[in-house]
N, C-alpha and C. Protein backbone atom coordinates (compact mmCIF):
# COMPACT_ATOMS: atom_id res chain seq x y z
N UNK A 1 -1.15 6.23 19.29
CA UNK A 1 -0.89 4.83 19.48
C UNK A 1 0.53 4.48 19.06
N UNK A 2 0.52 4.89 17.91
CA UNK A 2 2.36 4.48 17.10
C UNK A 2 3.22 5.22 18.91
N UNK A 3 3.30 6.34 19.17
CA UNK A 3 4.18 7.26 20.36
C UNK A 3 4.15 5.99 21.16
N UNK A 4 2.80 5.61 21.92
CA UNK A 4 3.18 4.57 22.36
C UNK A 4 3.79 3.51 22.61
N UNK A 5 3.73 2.91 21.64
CA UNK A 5 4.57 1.63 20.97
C UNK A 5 6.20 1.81 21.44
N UNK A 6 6.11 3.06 20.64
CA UNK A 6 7.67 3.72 20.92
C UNK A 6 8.31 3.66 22.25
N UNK A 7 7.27 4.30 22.95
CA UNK A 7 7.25 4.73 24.28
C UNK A 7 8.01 3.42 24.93
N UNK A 8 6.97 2.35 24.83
CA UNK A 8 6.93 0.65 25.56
C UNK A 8 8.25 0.62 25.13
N UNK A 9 8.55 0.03 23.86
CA UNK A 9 10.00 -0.45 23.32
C UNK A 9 10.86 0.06 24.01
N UNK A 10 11.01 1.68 23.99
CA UNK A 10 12.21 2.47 24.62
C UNK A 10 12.50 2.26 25.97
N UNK A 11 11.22 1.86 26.77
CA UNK A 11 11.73 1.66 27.94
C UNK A 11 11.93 -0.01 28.60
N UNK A 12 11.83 -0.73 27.21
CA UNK A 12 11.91 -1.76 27.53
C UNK A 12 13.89 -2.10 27.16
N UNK A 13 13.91 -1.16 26.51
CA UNK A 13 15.38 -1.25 26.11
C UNK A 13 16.44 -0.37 27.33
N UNK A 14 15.78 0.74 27.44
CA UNK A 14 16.51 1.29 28.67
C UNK A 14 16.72 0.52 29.96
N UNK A 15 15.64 -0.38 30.16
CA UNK A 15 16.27 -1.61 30.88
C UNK A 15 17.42 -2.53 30.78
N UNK A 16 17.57 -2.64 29.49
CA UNK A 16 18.64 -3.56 29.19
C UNK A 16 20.02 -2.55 28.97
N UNK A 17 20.42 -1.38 28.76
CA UNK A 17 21.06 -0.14 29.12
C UNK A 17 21.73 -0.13 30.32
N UNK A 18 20.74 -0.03 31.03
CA UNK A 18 21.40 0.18 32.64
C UNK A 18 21.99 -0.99 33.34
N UNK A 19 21.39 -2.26 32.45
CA UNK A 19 22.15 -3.49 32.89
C UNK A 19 24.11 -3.38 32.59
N UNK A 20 24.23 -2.81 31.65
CA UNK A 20 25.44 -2.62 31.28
C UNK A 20 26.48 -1.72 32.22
N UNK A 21 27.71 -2.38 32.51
CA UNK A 21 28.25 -2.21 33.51
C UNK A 21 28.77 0.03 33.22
N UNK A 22 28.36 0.55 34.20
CA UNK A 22 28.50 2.08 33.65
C UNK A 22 29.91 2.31 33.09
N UNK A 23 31.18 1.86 33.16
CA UNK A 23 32.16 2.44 32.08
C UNK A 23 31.79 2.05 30.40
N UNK A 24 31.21 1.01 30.01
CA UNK A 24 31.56 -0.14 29.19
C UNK A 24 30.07 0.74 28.37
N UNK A 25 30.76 0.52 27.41
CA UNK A 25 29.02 1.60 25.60
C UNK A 25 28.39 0.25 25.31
N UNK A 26 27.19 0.24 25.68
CA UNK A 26 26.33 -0.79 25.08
C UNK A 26 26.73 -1.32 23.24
N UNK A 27 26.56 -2.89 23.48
CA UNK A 27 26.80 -3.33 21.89
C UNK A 27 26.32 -2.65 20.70
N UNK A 28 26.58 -2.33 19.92
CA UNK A 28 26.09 -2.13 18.49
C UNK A 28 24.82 -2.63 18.05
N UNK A 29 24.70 -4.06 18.35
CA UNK A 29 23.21 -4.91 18.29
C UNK A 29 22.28 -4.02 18.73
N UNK A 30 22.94 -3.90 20.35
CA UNK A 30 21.70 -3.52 21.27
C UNK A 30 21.29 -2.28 20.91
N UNK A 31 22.26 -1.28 20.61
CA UNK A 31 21.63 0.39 20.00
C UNK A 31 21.12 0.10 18.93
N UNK A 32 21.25 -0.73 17.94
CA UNK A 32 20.35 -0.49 16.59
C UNK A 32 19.26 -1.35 17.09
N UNK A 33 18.73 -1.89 17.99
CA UNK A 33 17.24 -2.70 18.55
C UNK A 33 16.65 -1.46 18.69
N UNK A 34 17.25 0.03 19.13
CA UNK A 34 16.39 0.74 19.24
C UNK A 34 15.55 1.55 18.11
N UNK A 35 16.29 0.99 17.35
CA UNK A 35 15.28 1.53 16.21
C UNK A 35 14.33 0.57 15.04
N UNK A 36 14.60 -0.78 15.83
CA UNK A 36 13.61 -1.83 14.94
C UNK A 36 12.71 -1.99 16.17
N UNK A 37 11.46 -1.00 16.50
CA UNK A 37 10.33 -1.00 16.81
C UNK A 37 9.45 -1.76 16.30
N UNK A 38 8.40 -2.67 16.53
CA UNK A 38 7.30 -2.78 15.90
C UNK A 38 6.13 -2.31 15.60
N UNK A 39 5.99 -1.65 14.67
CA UNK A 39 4.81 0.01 14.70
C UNK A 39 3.17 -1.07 13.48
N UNK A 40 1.95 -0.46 14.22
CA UNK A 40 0.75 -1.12 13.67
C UNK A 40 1.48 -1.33 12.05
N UNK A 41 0.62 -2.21 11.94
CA UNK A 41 -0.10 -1.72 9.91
C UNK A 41 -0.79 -1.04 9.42
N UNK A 42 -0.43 0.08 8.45
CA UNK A 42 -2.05 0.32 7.89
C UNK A 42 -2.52 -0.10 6.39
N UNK A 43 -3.56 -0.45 6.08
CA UNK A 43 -4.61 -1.07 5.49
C UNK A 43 -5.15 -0.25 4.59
N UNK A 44 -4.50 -0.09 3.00
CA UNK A 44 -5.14 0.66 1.55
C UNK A 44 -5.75 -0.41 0.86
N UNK A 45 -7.26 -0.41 1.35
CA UNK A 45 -7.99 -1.21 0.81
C UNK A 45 -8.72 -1.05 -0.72
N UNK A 46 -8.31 -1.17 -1.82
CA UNK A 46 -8.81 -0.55 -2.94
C UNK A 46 -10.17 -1.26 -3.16
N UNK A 47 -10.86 -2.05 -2.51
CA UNK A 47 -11.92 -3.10 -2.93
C UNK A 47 -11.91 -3.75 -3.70
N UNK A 48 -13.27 -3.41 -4.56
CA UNK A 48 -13.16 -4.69 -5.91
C UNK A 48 -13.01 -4.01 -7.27
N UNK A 49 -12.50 -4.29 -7.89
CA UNK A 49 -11.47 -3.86 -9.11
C UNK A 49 -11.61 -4.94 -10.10
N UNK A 50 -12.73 -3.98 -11.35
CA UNK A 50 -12.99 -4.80 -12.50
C UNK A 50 -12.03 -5.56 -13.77
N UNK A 51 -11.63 -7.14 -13.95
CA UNK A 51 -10.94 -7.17 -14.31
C UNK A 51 -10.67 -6.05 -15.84
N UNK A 52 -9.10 -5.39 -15.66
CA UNK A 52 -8.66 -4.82 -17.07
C UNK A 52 -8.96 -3.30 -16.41
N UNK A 53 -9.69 -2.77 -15.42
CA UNK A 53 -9.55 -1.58 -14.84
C UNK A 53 -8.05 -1.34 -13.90
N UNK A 54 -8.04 0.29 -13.97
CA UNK A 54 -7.66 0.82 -12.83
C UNK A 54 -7.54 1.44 -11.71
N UNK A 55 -7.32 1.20 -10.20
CA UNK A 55 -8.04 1.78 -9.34
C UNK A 55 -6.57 2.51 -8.94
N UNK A 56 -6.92 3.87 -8.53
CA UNK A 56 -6.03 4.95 -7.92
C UNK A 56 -6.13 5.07 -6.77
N UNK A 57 -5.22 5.79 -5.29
CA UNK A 57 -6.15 6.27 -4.54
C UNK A 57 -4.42 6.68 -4.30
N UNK A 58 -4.66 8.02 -3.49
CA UNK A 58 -3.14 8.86 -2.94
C UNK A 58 -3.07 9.12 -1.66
N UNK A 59 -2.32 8.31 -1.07
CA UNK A 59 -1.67 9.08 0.65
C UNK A 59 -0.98 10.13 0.61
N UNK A 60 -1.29 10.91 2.00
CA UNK A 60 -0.53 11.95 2.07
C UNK A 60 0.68 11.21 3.12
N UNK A 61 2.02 11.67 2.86
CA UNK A 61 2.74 11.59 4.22
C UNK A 61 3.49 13.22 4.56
N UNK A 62 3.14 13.21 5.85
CA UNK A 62 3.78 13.88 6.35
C UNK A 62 4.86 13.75 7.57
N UNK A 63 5.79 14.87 7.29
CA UNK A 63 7.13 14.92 8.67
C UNK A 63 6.42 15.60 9.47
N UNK A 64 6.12 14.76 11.04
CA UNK A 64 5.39 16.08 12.32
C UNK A 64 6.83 16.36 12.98
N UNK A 65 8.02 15.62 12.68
CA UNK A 65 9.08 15.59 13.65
C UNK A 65 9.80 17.24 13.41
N UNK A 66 10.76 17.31 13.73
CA UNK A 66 11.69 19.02 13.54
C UNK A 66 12.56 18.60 13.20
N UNK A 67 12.98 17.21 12.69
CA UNK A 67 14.44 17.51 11.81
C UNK A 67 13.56 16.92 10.56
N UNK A 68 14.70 16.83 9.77
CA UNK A 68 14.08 16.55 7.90
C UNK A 68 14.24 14.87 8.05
N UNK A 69 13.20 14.53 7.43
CA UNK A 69 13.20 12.89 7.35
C UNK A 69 13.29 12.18 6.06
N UNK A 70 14.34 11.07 5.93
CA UNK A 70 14.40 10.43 4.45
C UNK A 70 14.08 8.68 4.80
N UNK A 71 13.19 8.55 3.68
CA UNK A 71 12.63 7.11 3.88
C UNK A 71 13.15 6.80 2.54
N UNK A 72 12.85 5.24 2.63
CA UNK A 72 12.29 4.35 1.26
C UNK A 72 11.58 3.32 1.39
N UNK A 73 10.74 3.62 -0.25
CA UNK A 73 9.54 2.67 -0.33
C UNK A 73 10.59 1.00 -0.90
N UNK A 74 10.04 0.44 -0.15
CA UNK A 74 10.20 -1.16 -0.78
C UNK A 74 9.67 -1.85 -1.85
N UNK A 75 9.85 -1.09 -3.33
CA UNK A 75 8.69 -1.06 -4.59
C UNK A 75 9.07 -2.29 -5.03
N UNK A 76 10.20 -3.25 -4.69
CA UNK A 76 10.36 -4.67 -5.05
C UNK A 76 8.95 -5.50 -4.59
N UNK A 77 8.83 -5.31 -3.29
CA UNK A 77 7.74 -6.08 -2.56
C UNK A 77 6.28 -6.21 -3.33
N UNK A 78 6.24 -4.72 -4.81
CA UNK A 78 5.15 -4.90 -5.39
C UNK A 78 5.26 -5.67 -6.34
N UNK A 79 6.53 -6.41 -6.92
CA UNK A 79 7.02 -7.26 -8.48
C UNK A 79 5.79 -7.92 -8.47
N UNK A 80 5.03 -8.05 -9.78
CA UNK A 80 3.91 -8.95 -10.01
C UNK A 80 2.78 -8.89 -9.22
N UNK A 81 2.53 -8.17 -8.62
CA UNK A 81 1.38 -8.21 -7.64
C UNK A 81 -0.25 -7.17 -8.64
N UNK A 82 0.50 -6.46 -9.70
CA UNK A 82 -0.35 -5.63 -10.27
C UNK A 82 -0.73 -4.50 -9.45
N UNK A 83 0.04 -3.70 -8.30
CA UNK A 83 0.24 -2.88 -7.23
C UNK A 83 1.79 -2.01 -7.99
N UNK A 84 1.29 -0.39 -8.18
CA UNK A 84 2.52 0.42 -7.75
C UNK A 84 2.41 1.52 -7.57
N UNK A 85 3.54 2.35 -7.12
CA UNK A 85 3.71 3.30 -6.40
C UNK A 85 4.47 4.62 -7.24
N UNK A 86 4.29 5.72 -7.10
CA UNK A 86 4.83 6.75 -7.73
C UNK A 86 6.21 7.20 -7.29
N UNK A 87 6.52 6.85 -6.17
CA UNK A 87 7.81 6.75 -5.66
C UNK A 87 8.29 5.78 -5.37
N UNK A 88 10.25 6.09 -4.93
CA UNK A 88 10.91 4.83 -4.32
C UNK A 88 11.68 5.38 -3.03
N UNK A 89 11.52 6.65 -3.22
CA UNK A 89 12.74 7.59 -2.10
C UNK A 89 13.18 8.66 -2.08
N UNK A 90 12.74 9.01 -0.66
CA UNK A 90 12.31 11.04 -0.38
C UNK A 90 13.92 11.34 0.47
N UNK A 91 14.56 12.27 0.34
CA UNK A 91 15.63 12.57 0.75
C UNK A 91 15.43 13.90 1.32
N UNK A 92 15.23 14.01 2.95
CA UNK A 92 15.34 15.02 3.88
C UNK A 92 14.20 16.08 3.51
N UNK A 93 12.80 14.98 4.09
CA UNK A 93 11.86 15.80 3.88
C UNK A 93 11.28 16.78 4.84
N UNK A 94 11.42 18.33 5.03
CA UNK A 94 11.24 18.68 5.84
C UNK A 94 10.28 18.78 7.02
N UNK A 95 10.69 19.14 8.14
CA UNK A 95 9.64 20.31 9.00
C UNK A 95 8.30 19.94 8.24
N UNK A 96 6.85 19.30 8.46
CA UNK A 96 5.82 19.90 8.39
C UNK A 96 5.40 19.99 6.85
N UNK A 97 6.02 19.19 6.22
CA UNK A 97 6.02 19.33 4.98
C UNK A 97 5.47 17.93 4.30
N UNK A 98 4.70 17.84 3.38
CA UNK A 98 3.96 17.03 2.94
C UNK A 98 3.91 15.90 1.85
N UNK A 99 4.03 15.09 1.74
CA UNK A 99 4.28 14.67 -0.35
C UNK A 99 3.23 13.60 -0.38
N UNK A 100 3.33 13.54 -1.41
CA UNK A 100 2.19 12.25 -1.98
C UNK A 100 2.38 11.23 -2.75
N UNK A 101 2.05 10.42 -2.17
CA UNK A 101 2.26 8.84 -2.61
C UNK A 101 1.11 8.09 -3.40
N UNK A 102 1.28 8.24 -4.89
CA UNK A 102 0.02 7.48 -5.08
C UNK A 102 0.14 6.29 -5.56
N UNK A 103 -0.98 5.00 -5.10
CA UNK A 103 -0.87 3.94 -5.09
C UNK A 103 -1.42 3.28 -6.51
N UNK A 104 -1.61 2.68 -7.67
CA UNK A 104 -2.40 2.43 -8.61
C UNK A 104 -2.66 1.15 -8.47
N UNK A 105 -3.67 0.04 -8.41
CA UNK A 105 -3.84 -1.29 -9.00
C UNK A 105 -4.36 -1.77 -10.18
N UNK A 106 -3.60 -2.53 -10.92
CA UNK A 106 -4.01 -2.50 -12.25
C UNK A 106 -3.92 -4.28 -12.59
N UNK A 107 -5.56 -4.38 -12.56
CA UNK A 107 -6.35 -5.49 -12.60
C UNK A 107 -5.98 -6.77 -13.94
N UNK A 108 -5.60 -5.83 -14.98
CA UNK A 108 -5.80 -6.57 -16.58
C UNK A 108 -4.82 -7.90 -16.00
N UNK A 109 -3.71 -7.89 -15.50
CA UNK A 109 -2.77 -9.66 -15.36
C UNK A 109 -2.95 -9.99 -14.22
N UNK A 110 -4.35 -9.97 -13.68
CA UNK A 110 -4.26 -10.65 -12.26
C UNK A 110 -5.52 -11.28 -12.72
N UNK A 111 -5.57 -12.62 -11.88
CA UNK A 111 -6.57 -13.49 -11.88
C UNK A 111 -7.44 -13.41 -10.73
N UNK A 112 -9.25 -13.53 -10.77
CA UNK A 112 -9.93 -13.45 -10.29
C UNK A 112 -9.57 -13.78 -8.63
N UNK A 113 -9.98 -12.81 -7.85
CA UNK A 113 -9.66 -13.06 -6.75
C UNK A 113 -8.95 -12.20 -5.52
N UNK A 114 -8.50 -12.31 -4.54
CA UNK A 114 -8.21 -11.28 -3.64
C UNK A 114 -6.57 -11.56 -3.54
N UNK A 115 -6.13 -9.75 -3.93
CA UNK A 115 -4.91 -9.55 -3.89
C UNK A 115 -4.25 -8.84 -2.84
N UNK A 116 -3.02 -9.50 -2.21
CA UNK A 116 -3.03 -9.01 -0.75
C UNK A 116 -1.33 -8.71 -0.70
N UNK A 117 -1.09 -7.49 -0.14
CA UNK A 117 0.76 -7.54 -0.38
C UNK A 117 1.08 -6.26 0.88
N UNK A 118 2.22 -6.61 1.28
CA UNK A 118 2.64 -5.70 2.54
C UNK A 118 3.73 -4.77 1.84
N UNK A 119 3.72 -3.51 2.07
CA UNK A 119 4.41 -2.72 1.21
C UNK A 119 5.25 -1.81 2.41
N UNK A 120 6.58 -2.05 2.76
CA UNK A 120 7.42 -1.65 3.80
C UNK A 120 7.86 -0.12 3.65
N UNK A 121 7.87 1.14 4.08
CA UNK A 121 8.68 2.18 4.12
C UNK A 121 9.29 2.23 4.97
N UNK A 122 11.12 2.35 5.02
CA UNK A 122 12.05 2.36 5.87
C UNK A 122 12.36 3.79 5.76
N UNK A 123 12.12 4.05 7.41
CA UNK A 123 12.77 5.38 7.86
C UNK A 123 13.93 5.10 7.72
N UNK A 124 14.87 6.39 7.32
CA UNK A 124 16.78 5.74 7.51
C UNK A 124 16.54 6.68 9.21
N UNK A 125 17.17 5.64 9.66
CA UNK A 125 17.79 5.63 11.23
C UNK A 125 15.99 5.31 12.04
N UNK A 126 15.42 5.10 11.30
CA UNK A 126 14.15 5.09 12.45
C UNK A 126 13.17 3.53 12.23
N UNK A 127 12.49 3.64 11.99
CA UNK A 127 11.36 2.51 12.77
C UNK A 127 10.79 2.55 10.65
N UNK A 128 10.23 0.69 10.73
CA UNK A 128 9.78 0.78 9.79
C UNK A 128 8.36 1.02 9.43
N UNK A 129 7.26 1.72 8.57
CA UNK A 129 6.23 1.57 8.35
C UNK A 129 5.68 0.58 7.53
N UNK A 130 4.84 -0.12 7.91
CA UNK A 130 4.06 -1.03 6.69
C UNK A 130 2.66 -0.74 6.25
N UNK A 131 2.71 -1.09 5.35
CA UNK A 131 1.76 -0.17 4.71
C UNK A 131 0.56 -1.32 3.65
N UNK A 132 -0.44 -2.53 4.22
CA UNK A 132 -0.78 -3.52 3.70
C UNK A 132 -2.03 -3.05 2.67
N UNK A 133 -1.63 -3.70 1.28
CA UNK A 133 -2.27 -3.19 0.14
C UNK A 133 -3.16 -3.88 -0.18
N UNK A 134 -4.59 -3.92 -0.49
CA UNK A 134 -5.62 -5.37 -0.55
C UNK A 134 -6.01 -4.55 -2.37
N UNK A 135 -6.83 -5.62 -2.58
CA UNK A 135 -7.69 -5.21 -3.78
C UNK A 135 -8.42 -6.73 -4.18
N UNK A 136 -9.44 -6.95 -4.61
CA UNK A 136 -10.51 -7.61 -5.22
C UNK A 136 -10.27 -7.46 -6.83
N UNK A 137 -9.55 -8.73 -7.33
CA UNK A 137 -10.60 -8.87 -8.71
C UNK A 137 -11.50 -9.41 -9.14
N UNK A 138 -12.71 -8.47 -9.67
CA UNK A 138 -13.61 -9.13 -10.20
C UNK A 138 -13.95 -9.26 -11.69
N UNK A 139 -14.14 -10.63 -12.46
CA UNK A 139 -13.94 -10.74 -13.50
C UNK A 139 -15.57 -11.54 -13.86
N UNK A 140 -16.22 -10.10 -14.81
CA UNK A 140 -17.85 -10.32 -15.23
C UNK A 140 -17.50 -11.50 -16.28
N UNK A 141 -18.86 -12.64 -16.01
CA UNK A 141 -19.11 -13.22 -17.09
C UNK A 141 -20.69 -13.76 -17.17
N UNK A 142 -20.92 -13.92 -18.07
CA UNK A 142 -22.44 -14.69 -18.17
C UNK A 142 -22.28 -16.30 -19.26
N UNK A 143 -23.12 -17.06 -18.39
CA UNK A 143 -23.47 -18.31 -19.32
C UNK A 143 -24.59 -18.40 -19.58
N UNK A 144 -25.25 -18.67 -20.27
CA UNK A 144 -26.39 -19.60 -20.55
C UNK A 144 -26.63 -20.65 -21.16
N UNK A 145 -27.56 -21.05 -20.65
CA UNK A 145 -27.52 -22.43 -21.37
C UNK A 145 -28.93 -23.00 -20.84
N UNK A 146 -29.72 -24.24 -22.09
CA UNK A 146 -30.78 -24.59 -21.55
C UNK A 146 -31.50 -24.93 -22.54
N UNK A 147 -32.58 -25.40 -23.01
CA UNK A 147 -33.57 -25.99 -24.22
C UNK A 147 -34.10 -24.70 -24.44
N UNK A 148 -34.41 -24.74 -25.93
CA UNK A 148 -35.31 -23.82 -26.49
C UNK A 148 -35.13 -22.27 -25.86
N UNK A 149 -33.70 -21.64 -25.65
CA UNK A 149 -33.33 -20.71 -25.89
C UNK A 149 -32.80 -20.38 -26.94
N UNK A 150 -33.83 -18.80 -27.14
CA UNK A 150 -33.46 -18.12 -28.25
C UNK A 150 -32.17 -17.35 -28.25
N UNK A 151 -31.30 -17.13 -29.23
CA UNK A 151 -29.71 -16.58 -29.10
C UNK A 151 -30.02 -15.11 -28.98
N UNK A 152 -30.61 -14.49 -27.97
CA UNK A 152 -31.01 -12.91 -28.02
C UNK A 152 -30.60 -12.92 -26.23
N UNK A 153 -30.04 -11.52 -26.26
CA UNK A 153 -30.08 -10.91 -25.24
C UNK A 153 -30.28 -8.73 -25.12
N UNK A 154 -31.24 -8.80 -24.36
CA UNK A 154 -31.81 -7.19 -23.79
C UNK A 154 -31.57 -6.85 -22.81
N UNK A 155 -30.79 -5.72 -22.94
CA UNK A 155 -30.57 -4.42 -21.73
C UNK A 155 -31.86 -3.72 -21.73
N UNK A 156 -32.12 -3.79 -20.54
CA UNK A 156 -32.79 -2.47 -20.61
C UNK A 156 -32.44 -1.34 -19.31
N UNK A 157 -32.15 -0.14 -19.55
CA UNK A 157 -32.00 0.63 -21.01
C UNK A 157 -30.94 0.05 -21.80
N UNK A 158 -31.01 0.34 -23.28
CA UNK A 158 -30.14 -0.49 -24.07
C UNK A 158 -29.06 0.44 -24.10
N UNK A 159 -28.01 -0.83 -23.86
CA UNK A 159 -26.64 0.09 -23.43
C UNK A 159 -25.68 0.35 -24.71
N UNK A 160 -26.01 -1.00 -25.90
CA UNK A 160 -25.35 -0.29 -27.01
C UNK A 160 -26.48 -0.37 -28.39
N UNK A 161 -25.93 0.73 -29.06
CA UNK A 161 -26.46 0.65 -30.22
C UNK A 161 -25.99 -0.25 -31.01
N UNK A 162 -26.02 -1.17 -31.58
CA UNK A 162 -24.95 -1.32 -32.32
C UNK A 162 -25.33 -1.34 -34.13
N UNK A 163 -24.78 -1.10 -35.27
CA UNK A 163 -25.25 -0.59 -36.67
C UNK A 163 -25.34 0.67 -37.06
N UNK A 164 -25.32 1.74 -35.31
CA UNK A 164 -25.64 2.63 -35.57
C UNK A 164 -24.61 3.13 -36.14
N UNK A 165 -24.27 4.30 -37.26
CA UNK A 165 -23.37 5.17 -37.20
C UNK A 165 -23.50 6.45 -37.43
N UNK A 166 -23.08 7.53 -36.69
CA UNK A 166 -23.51 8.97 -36.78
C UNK A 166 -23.30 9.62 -38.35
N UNK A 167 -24.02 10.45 -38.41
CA UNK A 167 -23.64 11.20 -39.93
C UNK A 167 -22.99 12.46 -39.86
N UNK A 168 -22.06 12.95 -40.00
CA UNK A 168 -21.00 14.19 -39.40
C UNK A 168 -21.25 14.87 -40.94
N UNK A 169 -22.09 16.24 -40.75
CA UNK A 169 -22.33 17.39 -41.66
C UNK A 169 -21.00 18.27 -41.83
């Protein structure tokens, strides 16, 4: 699908190419249009994320192309979002060759609710990727309230002991 995209753009630009009178080098504008494509989004959905937890998860990227490729991540775009990244910028990554990007969200300064942020990787000389980051916070609480409740509450199974303390021989 992305080849595609490519595909459309390129020949929507090679139209505007041949408009140009044949001695005369197309503008500067017009050659760098060929490399601001508009390529899908993809979607690292971490779900729901307990407030004060952390959720991990790692992309792979790989080069399918035959020359070496250098990007950068846009790690500004994560300021405050409680979203980051293990990198900022791969320099001439080869041939077929692989690295890993891992993403962390970290729940504890975000307020209840759905966190949503577009996270850009710029090919140098090529097309940009976006890369849209979601996550859910959810923040447990209980109330009660009501006449003639007693101040007790039961797990069952009971999840803490509490008074207990071990005796170490």
């Amino acid at each position: 699908m992305v080849t595609m995209l490519i595909e459309e753009a390129a020949l929507e630009l090679q139209e505007m190419l041949i408009s140009h009178l044949p001695n005369s080098f197309p503008d500067k504008e017009l050659c760098q249009s060929l490399v601001k494509v508009e390529l899908p989004e993809y979607v690292l959905d971490m779900g729901t994320v307990r407030k004060g937890y952390t959720e991990r998860r790692t992309l792979m990227i790989t080069n399918p192309g035959r020359m070496p490729v250098s990007f950068q991540v846009d790690v500004s775009a994560l300021q405050g979002t409680g979203f980051r990244v293990n990198l900022d910028q791969i320099q001439s990554l080869p041939h077929r060759h692989t690295i890993m990007l891992e993403v962390c969200f970290e729940s504890a300064h975000r307020a209840r609710g759905d966190v949503d942020v577009l996270l850009p990787i710029e090919v140098a000389k090529g097309p940009t990727y976006n890369i849209r980051l979601r996550a859910t916070v959810l923040e447990l609480s209980l109330h009660l309230s009501g006449q003639g409740l007693e101040a007790r509450l039961e797990f069952s199974p009971p999840a803490l002991k509490m008074g207990w303390t071990p005796q170490w021989r």
